[in-house]
PDB file of N, CA and C in Angstrom:
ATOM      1  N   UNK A   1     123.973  72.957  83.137  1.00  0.00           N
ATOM      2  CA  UNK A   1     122.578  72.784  82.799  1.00  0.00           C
ATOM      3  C   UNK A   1     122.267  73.718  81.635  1.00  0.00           C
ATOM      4  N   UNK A   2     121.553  73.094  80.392  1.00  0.00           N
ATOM      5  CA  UNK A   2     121.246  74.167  79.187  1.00  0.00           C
ATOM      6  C   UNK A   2     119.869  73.909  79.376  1.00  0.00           C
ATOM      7  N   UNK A   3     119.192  75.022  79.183  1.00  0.00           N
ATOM      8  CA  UNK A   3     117.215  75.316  79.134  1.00  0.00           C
ATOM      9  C   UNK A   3     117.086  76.017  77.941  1.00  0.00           C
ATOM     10  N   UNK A   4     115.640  75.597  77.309  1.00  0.00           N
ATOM     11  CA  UNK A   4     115.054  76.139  76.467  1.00  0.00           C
ATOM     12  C   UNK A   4     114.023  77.619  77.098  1.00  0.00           C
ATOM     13  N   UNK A   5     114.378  78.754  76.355  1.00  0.00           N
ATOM     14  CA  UNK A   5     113.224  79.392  76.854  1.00  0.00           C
ATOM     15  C   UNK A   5     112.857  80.438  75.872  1.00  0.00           C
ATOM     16  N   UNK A   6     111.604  80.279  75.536  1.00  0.00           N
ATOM     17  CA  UNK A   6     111.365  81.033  74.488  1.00  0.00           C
ATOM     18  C   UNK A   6     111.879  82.837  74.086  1.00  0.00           C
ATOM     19  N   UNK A   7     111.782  83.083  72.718  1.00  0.00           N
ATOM     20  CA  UNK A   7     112.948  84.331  72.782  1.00  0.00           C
ATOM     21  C   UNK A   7     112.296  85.105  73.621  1.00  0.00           C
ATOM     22  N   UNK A   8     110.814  85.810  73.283  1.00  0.00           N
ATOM     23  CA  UNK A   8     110.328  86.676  74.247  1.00  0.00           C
ATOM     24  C   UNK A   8     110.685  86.720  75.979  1.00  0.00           C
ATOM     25  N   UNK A   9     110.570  85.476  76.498  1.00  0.00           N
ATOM     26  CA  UNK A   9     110.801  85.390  78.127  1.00  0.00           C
ATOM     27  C   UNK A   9     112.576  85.396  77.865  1.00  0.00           C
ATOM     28  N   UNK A  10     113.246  84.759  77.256  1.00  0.00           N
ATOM     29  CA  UNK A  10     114.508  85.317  76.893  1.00  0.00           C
ATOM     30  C   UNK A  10     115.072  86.744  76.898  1.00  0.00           C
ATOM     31  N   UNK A  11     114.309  87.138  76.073  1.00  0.00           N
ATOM     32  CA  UNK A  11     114.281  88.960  76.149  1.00  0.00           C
ATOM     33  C   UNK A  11     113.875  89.954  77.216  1.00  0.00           C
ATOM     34  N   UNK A  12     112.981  89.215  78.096  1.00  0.00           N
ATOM     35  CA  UNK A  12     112.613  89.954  79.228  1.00  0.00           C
ATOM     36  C   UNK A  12     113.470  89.526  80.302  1.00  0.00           C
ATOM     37  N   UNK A  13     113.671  88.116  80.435  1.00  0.00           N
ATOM     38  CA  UNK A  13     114.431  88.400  81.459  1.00  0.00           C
ATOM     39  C   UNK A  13     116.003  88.859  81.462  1.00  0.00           C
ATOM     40  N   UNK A  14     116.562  89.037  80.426  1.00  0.00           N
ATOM     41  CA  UNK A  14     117.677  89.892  79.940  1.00  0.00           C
ATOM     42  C   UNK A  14     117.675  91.338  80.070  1.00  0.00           C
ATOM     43  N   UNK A  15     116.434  91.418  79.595  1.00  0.00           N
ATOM     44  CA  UNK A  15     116.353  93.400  79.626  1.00  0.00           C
ATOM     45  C   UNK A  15     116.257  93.553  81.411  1.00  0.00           C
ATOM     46  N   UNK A  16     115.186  92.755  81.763  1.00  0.00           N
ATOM     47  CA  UNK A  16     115.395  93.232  83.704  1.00  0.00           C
ATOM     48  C   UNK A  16     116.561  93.012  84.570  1.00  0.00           C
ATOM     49  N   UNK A  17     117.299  91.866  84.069  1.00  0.00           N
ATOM     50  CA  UNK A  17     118.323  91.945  84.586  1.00  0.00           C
ATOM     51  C   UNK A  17     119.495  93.060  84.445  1.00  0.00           C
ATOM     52  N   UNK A  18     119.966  93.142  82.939  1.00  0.00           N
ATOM     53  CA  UNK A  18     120.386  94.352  82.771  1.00  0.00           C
ATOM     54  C   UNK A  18     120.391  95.829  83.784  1.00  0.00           C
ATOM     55  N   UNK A  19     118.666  95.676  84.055  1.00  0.00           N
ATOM     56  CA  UNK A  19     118.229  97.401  84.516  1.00  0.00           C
ATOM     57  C   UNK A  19     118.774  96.688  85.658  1.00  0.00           C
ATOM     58  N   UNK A  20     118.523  95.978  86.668  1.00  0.00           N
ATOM     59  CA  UNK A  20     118.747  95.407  87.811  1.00  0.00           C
ATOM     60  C   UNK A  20     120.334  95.617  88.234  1.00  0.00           C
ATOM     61  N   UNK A  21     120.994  95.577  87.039  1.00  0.00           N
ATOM     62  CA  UNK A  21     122.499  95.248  87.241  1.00  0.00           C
ATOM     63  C   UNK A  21     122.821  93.680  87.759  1.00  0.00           C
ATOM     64  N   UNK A  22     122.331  92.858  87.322  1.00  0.00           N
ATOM     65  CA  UNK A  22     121.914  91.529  87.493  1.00  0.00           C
ATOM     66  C   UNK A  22     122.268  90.614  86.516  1.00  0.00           C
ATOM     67  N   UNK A  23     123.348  89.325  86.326  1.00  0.00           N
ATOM     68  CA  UNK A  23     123.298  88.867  84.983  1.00  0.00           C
ATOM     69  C   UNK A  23     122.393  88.131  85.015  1.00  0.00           C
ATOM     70  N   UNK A  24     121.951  87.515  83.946  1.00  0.00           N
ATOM     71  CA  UNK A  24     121.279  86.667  83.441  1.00  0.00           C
ATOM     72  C   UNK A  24     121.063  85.453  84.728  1.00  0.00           C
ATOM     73  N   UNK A  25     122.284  84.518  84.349  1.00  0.00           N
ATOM     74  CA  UNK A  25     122.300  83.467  85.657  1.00  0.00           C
ATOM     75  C   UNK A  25     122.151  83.660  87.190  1.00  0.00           C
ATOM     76  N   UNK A  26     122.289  84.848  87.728  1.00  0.00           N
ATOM     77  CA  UNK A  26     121.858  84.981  88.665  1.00  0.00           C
ATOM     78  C   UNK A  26     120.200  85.579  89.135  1.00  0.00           C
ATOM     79  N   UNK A  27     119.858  86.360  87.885  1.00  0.00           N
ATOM     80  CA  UNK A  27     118.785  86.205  88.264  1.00  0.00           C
ATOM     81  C   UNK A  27     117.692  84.764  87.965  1.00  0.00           C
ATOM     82  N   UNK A  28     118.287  84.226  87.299  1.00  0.00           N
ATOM     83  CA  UNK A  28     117.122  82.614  87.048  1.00  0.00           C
ATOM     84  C   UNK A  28     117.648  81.737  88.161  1.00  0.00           C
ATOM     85  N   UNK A  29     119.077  82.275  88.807  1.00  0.00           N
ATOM     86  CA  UNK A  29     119.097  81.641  90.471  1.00  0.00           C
ATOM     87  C   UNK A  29     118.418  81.709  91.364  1.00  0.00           C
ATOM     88  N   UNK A  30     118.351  83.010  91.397  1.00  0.00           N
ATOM     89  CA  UNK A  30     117.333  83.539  92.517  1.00  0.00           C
ATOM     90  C   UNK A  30     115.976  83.243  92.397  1.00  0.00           C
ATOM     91  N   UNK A  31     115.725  83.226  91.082  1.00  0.00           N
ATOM     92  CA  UNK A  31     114.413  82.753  90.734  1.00  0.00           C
ATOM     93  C   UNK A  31     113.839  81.620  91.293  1.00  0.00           C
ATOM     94  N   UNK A  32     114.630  80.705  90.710  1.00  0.00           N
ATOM     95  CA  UNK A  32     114.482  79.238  91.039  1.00  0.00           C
ATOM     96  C   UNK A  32     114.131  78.740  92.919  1.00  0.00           C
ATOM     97  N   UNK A  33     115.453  79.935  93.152  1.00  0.00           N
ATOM     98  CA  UNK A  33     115.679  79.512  94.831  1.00  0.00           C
ATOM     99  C   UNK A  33     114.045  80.165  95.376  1.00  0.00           C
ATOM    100  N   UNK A  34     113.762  81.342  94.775  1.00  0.00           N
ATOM    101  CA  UNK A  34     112.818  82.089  95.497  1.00  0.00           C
ATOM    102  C   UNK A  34     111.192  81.101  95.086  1.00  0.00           C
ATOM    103  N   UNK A  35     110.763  80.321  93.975  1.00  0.00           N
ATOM    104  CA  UNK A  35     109.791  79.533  93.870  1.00  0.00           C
ATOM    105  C   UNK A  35     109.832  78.241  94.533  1.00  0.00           C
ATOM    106  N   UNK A  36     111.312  77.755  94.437  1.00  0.00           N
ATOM    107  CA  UNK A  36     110.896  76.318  95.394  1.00  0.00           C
ATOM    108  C   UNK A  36     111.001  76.502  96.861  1.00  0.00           C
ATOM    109  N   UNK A  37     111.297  77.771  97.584  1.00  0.00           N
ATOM    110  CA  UNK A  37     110.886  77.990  98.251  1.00  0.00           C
ATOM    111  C   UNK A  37     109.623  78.459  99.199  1.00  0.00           C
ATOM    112  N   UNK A  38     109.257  79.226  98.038  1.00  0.00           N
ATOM    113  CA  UNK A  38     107.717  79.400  97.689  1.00  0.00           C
ATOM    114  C   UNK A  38     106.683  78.004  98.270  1.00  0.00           C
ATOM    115  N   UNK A  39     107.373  76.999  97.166  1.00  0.00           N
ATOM    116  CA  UNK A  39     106.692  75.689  97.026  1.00  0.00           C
ATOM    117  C   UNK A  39     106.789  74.938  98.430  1.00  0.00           C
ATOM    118  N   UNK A  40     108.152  75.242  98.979  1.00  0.00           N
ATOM    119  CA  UNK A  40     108.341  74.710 100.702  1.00  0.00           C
ATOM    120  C   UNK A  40     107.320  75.204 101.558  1.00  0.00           C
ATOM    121  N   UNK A  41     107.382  76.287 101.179  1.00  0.00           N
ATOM    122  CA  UNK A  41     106.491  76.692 102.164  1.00  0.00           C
ATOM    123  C   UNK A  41     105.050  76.343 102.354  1.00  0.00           C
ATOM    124  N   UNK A  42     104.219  76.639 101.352  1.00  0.00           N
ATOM    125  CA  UNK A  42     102.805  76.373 101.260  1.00  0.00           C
ATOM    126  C   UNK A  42     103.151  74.680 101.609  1.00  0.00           C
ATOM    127  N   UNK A  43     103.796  73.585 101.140  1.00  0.00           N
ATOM    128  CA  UNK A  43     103.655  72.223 101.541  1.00  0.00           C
ATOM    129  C   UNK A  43     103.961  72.204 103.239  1.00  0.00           C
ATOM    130  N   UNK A  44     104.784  73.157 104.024  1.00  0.00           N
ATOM    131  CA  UNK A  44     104.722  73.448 105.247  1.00  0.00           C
ATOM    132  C   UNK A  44     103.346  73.824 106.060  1.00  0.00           C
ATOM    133  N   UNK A  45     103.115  74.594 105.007  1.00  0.00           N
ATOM    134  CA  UNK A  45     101.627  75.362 105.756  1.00  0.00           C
ATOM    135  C   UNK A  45     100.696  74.275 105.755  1.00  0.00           C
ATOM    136  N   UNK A  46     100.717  73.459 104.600  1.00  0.00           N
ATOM    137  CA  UNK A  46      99.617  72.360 104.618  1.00  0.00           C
ATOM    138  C   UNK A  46      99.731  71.468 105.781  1.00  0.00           C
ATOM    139  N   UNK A  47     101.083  71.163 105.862  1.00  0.00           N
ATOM    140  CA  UNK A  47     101.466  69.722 107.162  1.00  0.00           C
ATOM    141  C   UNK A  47     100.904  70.621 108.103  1.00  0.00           C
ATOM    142  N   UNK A  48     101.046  71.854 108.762  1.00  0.00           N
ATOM    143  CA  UNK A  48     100.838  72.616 109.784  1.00  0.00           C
ATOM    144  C   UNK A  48      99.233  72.252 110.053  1.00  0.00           C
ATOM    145  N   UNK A  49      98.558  72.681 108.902  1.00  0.00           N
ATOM    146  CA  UNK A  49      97.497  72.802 108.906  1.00  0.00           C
ATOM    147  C   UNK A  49      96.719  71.214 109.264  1.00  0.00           C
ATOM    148  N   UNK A  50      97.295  70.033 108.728  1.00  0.00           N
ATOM    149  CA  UNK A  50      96.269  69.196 109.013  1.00  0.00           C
ATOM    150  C   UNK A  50      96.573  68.433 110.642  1.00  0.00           C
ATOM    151  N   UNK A  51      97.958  68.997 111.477  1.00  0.00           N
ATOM    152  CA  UNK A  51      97.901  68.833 112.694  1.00  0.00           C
ATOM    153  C   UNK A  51      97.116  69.664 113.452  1.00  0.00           C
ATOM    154  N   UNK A  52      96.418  70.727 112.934  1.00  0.00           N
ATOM    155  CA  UNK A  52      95.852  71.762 113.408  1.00  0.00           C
ATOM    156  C   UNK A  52      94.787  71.352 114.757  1.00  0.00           C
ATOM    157  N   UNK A  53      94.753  71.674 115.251  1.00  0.00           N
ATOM    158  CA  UNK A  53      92.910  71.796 116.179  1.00  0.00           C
ATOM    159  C   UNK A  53      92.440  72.817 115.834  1.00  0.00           C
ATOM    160  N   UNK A  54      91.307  72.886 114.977  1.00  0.00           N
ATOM    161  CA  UNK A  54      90.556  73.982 115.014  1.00  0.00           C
ATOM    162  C   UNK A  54      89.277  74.141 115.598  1.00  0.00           C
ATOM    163  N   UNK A  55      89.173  73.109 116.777  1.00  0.00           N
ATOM    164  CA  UNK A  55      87.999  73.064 117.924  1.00  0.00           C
ATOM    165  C   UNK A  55      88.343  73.902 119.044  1.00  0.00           C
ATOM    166  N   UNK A  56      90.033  74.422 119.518  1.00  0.00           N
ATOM    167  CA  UNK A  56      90.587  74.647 120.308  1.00  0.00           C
ATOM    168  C   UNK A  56      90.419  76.327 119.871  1.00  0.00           C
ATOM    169  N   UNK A  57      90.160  76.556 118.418  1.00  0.00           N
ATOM    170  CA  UNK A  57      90.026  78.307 117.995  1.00  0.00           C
ATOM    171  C   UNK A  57      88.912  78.740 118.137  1.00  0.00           C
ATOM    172  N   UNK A  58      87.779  78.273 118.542  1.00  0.00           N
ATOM    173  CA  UNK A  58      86.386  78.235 118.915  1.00  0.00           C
ATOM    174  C   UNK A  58      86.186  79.222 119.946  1.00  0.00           C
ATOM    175  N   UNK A  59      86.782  78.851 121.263  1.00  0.00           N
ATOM    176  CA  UNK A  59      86.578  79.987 122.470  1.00  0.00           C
ATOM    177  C   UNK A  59      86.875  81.474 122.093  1.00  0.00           C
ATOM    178  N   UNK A  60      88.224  81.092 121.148  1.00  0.00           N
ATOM    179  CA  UNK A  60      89.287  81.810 120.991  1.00  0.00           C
ATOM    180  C   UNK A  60      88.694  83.357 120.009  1.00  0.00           C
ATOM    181  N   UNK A  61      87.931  82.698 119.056  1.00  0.00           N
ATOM    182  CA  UNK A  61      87.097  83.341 118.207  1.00  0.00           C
ATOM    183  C   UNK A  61      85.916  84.291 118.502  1.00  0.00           C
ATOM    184  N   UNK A  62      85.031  82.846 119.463  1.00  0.00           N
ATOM    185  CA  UNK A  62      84.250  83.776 120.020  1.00  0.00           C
ATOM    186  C   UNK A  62      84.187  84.969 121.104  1.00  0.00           C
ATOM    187  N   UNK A  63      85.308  84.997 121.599  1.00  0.00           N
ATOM    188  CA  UNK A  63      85.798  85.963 122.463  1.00  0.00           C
ATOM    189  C   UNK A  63      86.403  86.991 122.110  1.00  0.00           C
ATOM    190  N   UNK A  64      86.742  87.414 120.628  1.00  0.00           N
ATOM    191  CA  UNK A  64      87.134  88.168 119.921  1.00  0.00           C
ATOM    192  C   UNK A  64      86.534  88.486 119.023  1.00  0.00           C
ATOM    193  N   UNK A  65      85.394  89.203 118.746  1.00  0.00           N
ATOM    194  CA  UNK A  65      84.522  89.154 117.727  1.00  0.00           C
ATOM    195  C   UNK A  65      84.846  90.151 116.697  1.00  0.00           C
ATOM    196  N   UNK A  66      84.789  89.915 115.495  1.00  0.00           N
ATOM    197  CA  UNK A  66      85.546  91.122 114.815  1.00  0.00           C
ATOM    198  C   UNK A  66      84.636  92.617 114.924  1.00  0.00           C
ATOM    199  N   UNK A  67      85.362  93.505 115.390  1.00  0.00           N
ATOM    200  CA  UNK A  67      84.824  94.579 115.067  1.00  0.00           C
ATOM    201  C   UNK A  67      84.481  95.207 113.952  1.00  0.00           C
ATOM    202  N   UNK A  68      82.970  96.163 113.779  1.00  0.00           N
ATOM    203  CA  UNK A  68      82.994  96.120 112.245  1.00  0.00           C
ATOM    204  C   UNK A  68      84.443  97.406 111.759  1.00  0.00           C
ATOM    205  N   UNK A  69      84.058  97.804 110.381  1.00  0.00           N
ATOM    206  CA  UNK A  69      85.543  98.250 109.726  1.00  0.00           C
ATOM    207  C   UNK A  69      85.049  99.947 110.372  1.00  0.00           C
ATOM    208  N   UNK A  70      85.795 100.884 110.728  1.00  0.00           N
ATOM    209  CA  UNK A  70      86.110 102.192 110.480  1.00  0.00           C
ATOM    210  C   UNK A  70      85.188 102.541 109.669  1.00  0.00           C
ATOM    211  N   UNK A  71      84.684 104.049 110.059  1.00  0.00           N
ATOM    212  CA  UNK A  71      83.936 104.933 108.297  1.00  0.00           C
ATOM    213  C   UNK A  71      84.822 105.146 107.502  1.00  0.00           C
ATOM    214  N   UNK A  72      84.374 104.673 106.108  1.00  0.00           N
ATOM    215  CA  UNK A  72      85.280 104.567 104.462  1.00  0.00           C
ATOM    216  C   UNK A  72      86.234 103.783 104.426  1.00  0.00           C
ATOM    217  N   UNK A  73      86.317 102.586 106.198  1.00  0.00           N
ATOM    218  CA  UNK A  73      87.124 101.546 105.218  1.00  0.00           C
ATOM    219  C   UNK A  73      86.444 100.185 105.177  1.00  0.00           C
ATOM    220  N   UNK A  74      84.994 100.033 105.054  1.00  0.00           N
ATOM    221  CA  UNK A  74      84.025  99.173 104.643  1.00  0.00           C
ATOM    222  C   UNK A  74      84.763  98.830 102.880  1.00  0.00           C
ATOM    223  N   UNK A  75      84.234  97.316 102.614  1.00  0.00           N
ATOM    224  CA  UNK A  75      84.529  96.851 101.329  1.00  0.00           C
ATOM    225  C   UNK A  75      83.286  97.116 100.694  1.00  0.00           C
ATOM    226  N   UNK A  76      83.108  97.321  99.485  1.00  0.00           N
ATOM    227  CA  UNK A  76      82.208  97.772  98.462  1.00  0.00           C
ATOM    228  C   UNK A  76      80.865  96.313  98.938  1.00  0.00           C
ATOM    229  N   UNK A  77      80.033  96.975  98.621  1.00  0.00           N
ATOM    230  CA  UNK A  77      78.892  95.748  98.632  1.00  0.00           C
ATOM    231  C   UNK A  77      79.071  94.634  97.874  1.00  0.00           C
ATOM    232  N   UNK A  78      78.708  93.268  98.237  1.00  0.00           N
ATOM    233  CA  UNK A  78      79.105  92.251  97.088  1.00  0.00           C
ATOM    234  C   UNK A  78      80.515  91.947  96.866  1.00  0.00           C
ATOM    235  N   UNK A  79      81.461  92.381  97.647  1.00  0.00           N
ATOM    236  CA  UNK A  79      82.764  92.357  97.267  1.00  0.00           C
ATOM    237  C   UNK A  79      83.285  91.072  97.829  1.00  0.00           C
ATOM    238  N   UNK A  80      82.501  90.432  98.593  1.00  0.00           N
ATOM    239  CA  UNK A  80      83.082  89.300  99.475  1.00  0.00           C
ATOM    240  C   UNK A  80      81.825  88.232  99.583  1.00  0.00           C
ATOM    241  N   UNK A  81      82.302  87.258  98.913  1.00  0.00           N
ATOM    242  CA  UNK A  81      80.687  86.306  98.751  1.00  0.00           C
ATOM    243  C   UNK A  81      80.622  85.491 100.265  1.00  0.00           C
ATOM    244  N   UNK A  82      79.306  85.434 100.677  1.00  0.00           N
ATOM    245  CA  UNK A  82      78.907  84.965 101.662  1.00  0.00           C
ATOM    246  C   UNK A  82      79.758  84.006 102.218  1.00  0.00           C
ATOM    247  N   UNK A  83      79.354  83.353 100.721  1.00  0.00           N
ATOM    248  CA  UNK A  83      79.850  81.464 101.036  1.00  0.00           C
ATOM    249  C   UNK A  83      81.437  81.434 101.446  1.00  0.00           C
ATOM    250  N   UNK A  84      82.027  82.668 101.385  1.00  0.00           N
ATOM    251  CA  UNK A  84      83.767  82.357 101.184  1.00  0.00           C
ATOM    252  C   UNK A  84      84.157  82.594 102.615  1.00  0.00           C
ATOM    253  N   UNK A  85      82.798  83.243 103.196  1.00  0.00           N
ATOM    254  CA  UNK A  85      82.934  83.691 104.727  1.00  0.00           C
ATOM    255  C   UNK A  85      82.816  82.647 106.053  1.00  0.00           C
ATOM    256  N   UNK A  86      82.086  82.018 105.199  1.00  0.00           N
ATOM    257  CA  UNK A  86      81.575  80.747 106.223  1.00  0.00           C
ATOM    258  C   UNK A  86      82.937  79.606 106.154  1.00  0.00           C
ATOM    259  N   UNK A  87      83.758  79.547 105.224  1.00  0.00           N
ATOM    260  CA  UNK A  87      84.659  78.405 104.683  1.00  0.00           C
ATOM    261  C   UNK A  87      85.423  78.672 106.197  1.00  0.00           C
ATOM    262  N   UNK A  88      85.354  79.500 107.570  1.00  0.00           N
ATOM    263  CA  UNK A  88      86.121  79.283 108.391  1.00  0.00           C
ATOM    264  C   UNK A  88      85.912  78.111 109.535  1.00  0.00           C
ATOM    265  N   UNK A  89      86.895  77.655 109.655  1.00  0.00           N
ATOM    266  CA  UNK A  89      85.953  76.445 110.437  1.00  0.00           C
ATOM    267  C   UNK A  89      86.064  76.563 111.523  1.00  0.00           C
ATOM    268  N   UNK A  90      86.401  77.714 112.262  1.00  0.00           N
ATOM    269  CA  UNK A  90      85.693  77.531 113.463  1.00  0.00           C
ATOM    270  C   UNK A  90      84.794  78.734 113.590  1.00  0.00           C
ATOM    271  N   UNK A  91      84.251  79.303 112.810  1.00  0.00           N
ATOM    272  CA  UNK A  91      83.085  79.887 112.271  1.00  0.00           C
ATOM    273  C   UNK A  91      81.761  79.557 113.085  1.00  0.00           C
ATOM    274  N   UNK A  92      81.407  78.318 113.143  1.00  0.00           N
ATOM    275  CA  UNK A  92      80.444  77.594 113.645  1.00  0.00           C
ATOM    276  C   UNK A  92      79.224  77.982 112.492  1.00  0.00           C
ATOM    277  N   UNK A  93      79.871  78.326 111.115  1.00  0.00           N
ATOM    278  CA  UNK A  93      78.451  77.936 109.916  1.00  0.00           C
ATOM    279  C   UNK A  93      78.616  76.537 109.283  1.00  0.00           C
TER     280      UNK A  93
END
């Protein structure tokens, strides 16, 4: 297999491999192996997800209510938008 890759990303991934003690081809192996695996996964998580019940996490939720955080390990004000809080669905917003 021959690839085009521009000199700069050429040059970097040469110089890290180098420091790595890594040649070239093995690290764009690992590479490769480590993103389409990547890619397996999240398409896993999705199938997972749309067999899901998330009517069945309901009890489950409400019986566990989050406690609030420790003093000084609260998130800054505004740091977490409302709306991103509610996106849980068994939330009941």
């Amino acid at each position: 297999m021959s690839i085009r890759v521009p000199d700069s990303l050429h040059g970097a991934i040469k110089a890290f491999a180098n420091d790595e003690g890594y040649s070239m081809n093995q690290f764009l192996i690992t590479a490769a192996a480590e993103k389409l695996s990547a890619l397996n996964t999240v398409d896993y998580l999705r199938s997972r997800t749309e067999r899901a019940d998330l009517e069945c996490l309901r009890p489950v939720h409400a019986g566990n209510p989050q406690p609030p955080p420790e003093a000084g390990d609260e998130l800054p004000a505004g740091s977490i938008k409302k709306s991103r809080l509610s996106q849980r669905p068994w939330s009941g917003s």
